[in-house]
N, C-alpha and C. Protein backbone atom coordinates (compact mmCIF):
# COMPACT_ATOMS: atom_id res chain seq x y z
N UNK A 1 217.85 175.07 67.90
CA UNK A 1 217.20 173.87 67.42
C UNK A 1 217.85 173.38 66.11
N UNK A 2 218.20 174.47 64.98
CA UNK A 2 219.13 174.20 63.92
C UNK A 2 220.14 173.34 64.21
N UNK A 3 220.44 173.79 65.32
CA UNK A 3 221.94 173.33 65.58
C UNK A 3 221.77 171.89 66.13
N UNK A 4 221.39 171.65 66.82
CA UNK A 4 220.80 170.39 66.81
C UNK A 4 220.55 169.19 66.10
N UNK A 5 219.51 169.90 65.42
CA UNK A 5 219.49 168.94 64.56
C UNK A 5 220.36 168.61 63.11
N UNK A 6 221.31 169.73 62.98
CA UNK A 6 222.81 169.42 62.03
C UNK A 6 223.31 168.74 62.76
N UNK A 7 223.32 168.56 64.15
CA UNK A 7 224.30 167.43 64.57
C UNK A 7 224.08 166.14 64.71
N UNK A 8 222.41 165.72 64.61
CA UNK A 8 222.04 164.53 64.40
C UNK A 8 222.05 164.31 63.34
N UNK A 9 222.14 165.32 62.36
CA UNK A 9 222.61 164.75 60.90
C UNK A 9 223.58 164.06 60.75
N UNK A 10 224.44 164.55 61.15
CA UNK A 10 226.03 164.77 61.14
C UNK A 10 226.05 163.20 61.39
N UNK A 11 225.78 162.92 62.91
CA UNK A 11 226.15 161.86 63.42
C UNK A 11 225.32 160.70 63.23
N UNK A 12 223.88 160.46 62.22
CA UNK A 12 223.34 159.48 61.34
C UNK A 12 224.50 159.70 60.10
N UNK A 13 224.72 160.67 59.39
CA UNK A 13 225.66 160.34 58.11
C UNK A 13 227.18 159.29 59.01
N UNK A 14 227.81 160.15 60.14
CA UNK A 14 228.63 159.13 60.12
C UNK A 14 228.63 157.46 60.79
N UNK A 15 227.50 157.12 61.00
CA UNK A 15 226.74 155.80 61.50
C UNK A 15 226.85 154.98 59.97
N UNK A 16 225.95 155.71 58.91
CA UNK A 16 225.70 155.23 58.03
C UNK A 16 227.09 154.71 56.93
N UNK A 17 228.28 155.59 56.71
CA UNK A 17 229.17 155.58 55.90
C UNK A 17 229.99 155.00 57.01
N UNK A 18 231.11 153.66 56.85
CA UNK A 18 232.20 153.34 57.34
C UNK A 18 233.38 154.18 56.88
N UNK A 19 233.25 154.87 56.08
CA UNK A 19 234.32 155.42 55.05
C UNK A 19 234.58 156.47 56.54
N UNK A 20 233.64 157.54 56.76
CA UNK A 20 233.55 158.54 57.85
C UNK A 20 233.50 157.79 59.17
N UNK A 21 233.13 156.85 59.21
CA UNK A 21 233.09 156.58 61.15
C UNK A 21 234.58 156.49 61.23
N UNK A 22 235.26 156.55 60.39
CA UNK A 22 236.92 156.12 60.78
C UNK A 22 237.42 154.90 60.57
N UNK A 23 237.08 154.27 58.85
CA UNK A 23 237.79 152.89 58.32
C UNK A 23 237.30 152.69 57.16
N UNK A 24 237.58 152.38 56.05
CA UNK A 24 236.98 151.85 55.09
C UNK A 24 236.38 150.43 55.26
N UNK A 25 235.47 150.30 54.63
CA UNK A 25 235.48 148.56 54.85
C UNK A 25 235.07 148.31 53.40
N UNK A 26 236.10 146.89 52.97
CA UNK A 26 235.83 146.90 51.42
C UNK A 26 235.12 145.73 51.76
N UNK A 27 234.79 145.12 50.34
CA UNK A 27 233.95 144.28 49.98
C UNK A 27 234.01 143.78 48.95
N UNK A 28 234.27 142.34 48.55
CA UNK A 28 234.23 141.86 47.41
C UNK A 28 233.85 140.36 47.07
N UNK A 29 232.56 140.29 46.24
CA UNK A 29 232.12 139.30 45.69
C UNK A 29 232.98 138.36 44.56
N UNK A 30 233.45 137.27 44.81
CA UNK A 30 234.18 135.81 43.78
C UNK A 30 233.44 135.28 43.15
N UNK A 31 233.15 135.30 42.06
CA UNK A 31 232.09 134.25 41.47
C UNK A 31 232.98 132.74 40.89
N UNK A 32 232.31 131.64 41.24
CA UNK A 32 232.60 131.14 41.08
C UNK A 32 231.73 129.63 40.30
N UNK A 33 232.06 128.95 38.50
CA UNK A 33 230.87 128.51 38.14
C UNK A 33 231.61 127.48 37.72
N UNK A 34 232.80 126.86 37.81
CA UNK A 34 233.15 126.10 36.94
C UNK A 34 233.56 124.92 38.07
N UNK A 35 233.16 123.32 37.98
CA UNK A 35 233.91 122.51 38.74
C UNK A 35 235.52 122.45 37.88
N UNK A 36 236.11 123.20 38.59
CA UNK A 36 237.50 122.64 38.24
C UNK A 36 238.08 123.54 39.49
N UNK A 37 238.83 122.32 40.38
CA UNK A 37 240.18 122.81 41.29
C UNK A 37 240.68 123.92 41.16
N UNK A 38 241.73 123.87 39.67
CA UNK A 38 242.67 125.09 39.99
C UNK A 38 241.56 126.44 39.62
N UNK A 39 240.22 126.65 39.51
CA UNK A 39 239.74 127.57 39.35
C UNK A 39 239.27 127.98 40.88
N UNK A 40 239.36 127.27 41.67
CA UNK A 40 238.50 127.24 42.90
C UNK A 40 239.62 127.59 43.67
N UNK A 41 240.68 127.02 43.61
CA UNK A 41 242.22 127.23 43.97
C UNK A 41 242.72 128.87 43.82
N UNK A 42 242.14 129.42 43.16
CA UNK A 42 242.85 130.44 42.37
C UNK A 42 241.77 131.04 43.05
N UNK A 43 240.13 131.05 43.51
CA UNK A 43 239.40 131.98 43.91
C UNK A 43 239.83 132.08 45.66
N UNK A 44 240.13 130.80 46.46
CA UNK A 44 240.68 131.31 47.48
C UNK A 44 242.20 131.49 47.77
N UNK A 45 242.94 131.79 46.72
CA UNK A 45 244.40 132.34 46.76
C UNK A 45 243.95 133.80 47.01
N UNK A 46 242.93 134.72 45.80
CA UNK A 46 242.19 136.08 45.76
C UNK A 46 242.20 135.93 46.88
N UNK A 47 241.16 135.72 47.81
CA UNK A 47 240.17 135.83 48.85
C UNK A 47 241.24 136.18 50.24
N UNK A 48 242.41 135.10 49.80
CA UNK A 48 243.60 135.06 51.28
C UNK A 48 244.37 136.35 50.87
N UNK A 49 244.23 136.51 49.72
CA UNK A 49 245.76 137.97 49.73
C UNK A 49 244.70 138.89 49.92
N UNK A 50 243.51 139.11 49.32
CA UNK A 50 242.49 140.19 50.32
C UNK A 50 242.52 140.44 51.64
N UNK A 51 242.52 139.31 52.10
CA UNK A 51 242.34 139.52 53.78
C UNK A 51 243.79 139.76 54.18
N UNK A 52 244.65 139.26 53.61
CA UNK A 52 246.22 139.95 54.36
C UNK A 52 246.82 141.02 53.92
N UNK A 53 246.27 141.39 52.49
CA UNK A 53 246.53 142.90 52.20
C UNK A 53 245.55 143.68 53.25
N UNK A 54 244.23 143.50 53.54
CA UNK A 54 243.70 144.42 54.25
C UNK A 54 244.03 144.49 55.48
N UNK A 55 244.07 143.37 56.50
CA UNK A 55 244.73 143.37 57.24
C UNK A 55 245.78 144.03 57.88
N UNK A 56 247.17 143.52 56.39
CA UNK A 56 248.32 144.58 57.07
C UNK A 56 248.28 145.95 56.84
N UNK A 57 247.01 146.33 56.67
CA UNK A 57 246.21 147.68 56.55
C UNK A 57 245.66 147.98 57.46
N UNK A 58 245.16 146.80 58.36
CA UNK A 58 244.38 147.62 59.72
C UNK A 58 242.75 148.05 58.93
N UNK A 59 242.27 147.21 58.13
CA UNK A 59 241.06 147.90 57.56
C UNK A 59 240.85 146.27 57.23
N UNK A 60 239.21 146.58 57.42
CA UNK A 60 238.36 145.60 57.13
C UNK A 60 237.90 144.94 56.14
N UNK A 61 237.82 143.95 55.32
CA UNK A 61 237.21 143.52 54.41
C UNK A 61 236.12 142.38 54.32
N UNK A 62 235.14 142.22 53.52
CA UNK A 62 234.06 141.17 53.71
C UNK A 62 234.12 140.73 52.23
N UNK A 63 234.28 139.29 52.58
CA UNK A 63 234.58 138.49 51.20
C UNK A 63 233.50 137.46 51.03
N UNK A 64 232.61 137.33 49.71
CA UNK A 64 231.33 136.86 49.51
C UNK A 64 232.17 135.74 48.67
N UNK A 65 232.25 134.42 48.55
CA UNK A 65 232.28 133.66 47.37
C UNK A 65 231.33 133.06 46.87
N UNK A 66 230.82 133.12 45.38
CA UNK A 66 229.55 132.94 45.39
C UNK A 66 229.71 131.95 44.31
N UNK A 67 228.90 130.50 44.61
CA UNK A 67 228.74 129.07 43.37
C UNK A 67 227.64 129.24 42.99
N UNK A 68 227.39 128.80 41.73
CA UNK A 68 226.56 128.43 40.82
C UNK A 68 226.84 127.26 39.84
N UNK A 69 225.68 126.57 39.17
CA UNK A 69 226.24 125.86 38.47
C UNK A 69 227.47 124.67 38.63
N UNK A 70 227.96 124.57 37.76
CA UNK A 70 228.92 123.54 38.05
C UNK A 70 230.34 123.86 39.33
N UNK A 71 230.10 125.01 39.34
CA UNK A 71 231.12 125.61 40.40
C UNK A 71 230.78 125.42 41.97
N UNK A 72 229.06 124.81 42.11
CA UNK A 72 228.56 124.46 43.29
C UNK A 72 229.37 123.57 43.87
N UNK A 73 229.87 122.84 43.13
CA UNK A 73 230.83 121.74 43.34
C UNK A 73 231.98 122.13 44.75
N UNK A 74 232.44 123.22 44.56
CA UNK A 74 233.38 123.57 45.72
C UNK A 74 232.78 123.56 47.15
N UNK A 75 231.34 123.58 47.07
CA UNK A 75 230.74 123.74 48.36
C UNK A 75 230.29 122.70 48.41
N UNK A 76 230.17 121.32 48.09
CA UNK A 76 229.71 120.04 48.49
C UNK A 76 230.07 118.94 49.00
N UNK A 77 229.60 118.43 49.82
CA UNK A 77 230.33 117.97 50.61
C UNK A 77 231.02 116.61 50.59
N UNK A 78 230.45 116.24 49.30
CA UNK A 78 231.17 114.85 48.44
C UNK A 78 231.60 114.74 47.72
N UNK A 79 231.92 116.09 46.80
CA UNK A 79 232.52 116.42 45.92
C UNK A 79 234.04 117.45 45.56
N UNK A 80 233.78 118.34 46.74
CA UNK A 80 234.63 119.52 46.55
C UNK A 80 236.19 119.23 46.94
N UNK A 81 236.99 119.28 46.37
CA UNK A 81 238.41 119.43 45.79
C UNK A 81 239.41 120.34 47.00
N UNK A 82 238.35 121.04 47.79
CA UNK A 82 238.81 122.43 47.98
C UNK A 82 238.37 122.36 49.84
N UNK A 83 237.92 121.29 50.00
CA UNK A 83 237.23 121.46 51.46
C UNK A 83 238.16 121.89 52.89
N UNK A 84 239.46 121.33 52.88
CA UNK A 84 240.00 121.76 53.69
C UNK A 84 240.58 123.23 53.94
N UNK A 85 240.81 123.90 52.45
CA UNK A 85 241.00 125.48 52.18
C UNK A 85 240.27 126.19 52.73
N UNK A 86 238.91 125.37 52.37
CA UNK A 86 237.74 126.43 52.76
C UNK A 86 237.99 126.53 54.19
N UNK A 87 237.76 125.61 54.99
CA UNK A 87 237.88 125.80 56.58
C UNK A 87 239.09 126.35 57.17
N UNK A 88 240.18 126.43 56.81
CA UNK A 88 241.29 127.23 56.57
C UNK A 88 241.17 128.69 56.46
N UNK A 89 240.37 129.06 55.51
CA UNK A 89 239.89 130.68 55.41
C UNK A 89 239.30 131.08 55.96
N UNK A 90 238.62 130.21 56.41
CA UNK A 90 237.09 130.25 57.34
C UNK A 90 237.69 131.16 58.66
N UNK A 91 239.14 129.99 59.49
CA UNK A 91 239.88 129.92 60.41
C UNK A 91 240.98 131.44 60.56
N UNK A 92 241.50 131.89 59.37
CA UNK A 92 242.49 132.92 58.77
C UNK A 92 241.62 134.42 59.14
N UNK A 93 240.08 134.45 58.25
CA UNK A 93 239.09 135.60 58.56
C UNK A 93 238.76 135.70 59.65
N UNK A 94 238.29 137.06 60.22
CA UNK A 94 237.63 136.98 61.19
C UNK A 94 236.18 136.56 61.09
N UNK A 95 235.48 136.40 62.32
CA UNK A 95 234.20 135.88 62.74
C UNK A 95 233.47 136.83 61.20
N UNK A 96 232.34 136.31 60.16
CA UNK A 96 231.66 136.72 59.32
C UNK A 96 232.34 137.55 58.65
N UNK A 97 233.94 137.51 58.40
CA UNK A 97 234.18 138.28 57.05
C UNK A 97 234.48 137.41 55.47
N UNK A 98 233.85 135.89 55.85
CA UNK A 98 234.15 135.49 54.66
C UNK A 98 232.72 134.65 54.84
N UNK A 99 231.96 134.93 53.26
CA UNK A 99 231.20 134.06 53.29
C UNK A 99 230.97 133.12 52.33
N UNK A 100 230.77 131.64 52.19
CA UNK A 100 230.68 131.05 51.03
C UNK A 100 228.75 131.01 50.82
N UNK A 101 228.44 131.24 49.34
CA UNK A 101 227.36 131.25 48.70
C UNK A 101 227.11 130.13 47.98
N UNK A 102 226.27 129.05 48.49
CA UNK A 102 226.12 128.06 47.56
C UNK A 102 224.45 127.85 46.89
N UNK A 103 224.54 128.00 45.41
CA UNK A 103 223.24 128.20 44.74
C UNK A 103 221.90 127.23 45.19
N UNK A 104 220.79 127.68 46.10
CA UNK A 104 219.93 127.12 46.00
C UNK A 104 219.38 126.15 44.55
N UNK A 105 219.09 126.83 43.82
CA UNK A 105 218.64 126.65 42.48
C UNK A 105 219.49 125.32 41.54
N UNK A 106 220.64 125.67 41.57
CA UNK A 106 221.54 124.26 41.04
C UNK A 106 221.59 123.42 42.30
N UNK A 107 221.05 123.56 42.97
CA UNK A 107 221.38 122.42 44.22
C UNK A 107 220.10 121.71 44.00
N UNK A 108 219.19 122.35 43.69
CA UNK A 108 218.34 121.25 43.46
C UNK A 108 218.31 120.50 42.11
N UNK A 109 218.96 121.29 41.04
CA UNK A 109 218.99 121.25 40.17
C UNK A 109 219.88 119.74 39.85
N UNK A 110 220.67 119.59 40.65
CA UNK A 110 221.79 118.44 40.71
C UNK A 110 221.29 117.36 41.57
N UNK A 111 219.82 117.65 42.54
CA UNK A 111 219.69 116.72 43.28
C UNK A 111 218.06 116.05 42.42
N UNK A 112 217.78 116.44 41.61
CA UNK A 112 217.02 116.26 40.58
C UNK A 112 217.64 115.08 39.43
N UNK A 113 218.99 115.30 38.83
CA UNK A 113 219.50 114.69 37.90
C UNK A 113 220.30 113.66 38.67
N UNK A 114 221.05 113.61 39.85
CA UNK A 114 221.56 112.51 40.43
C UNK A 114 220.09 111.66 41.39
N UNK A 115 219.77 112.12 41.80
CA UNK A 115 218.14 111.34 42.34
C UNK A 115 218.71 111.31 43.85
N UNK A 116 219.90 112.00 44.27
CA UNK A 116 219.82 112.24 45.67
C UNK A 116 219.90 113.45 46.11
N UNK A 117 219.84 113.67 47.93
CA UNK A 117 219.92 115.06 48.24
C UNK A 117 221.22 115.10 48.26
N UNK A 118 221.85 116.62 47.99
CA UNK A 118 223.12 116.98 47.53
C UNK A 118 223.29 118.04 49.22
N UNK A 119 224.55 117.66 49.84
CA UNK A 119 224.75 118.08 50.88
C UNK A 119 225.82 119.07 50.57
N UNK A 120 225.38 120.18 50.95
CA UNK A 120 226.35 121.18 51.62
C UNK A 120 227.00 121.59 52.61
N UNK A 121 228.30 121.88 52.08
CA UNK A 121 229.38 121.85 53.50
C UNK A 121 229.07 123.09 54.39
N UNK A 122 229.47 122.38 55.91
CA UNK A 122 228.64 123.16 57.02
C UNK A 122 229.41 124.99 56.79
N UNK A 123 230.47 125.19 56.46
CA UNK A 123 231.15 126.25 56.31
C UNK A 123 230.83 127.67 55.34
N UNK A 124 229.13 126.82 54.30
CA UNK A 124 228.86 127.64 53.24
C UNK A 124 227.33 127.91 53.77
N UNK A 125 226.64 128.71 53.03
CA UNK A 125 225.37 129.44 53.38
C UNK A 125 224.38 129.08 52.20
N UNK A 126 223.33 128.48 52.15
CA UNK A 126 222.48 128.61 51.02
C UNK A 126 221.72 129.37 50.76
N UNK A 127 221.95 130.20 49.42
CA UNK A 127 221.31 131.78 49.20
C UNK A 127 220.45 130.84 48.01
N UNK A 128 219.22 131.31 47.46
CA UNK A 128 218.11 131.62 46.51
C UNK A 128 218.26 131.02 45.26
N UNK A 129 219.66 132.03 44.70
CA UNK A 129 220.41 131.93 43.50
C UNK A 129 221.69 132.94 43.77
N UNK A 130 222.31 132.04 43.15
CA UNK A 130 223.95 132.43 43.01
C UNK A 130 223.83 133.60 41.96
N UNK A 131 222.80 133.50 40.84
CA UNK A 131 223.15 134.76 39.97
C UNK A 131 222.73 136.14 40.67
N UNK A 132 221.43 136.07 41.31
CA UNK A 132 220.87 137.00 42.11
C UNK A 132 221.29 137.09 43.46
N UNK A 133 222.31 136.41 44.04
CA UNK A 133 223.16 136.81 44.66
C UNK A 133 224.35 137.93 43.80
N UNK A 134 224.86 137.74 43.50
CA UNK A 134 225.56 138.44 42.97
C UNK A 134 225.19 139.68 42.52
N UNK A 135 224.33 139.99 41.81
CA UNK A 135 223.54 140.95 41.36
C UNK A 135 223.43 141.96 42.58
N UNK A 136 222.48 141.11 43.72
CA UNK A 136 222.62 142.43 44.66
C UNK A 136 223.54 142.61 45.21
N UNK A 137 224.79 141.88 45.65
CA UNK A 137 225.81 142.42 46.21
C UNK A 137 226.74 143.72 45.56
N UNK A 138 226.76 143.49 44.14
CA UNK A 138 226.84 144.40 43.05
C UNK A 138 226.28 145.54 43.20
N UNK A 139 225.12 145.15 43.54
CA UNK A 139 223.85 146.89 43.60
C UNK A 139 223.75 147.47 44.85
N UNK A 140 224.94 146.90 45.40
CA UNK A 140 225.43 147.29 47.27
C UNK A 140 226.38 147.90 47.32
N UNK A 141 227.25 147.89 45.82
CA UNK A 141 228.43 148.25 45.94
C UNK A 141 230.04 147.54 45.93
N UNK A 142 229.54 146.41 46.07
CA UNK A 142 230.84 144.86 46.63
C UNK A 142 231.14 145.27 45.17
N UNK A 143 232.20 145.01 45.04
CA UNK A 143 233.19 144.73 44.45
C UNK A 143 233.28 143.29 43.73
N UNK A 144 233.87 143.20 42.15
CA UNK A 144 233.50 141.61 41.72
C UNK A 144 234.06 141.29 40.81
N UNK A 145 235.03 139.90 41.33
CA UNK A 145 235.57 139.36 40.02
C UNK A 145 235.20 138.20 40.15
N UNK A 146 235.99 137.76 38.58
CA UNK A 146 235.60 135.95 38.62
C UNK A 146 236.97 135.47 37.99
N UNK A 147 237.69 134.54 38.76
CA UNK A 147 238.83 134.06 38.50
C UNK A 147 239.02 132.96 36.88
């Protein structure tokens, strides 16, 4: 019966860890807060040499980009500098390894001070808050810079 049940151990620990089922899978959160191009430019240059370094690795990666603030700007759909990149990366990743985060909270926040609704591009996800996004992806483990 010992024995047994060390092996359903065994084989929940390697369910649980990708590291042991046989791959790493990384993860890394972009923050992104500033409307300006070459900053947005420069977060999916990161995001593309991630996925082709991992790639020509044969190992997985999941890439979060996350707006706030004036950096919401990259995810809008009348505004952003960056729209065709995005769908580009979108196209480059596989199915859900790239996700764009665009801040609930400044979205209304901007649709408050301009007096219209502020549309987001179909390619991004609306999370809560961009800061508390980040935060938990952080307390998950992802990985995080800001260009």
């Amino acid at each position: 019966m010992f024995s047994r049940l060390a092996t359903v151990a065994l084989f929940m620990l390697a369910l649980a860890s990708p590291a042991l089922a046989g791959g790493a899978r990384h993860r890394l959160a972009i923050h992104v807060d500033q409307n300006d191009a070459q900053v947005m430019n420069l977060a999916l240059n990161n995001a593309t040499n991630v996925i082709e370094y991992y790639r020509s690795k044969n190992e997985d990666v999941d890439i979060d980009i996350v707006t706030y603030g004036p950096g919401l700007h990259m995810l809008r759909a009348d505004t952003s500098p960056v729209k065709d990149r995005l769908k580009r990366l979108k196209e480059l990743a596989f199915p859900g390894n790239v996700q764009f985060s665009a801040c609930h909270n400044t979205k209304q926040g901007m649709e408050k001070t301009e007096g219209k609704e502020v549309a987001i591009l179909s390619e991004a996800a609306l999370v809560p808050s961009g800061v508390v996004r980040l935060m938990q992806l952080q307390e998950k483990g992802w990985s995080y810079i800001r260009p």
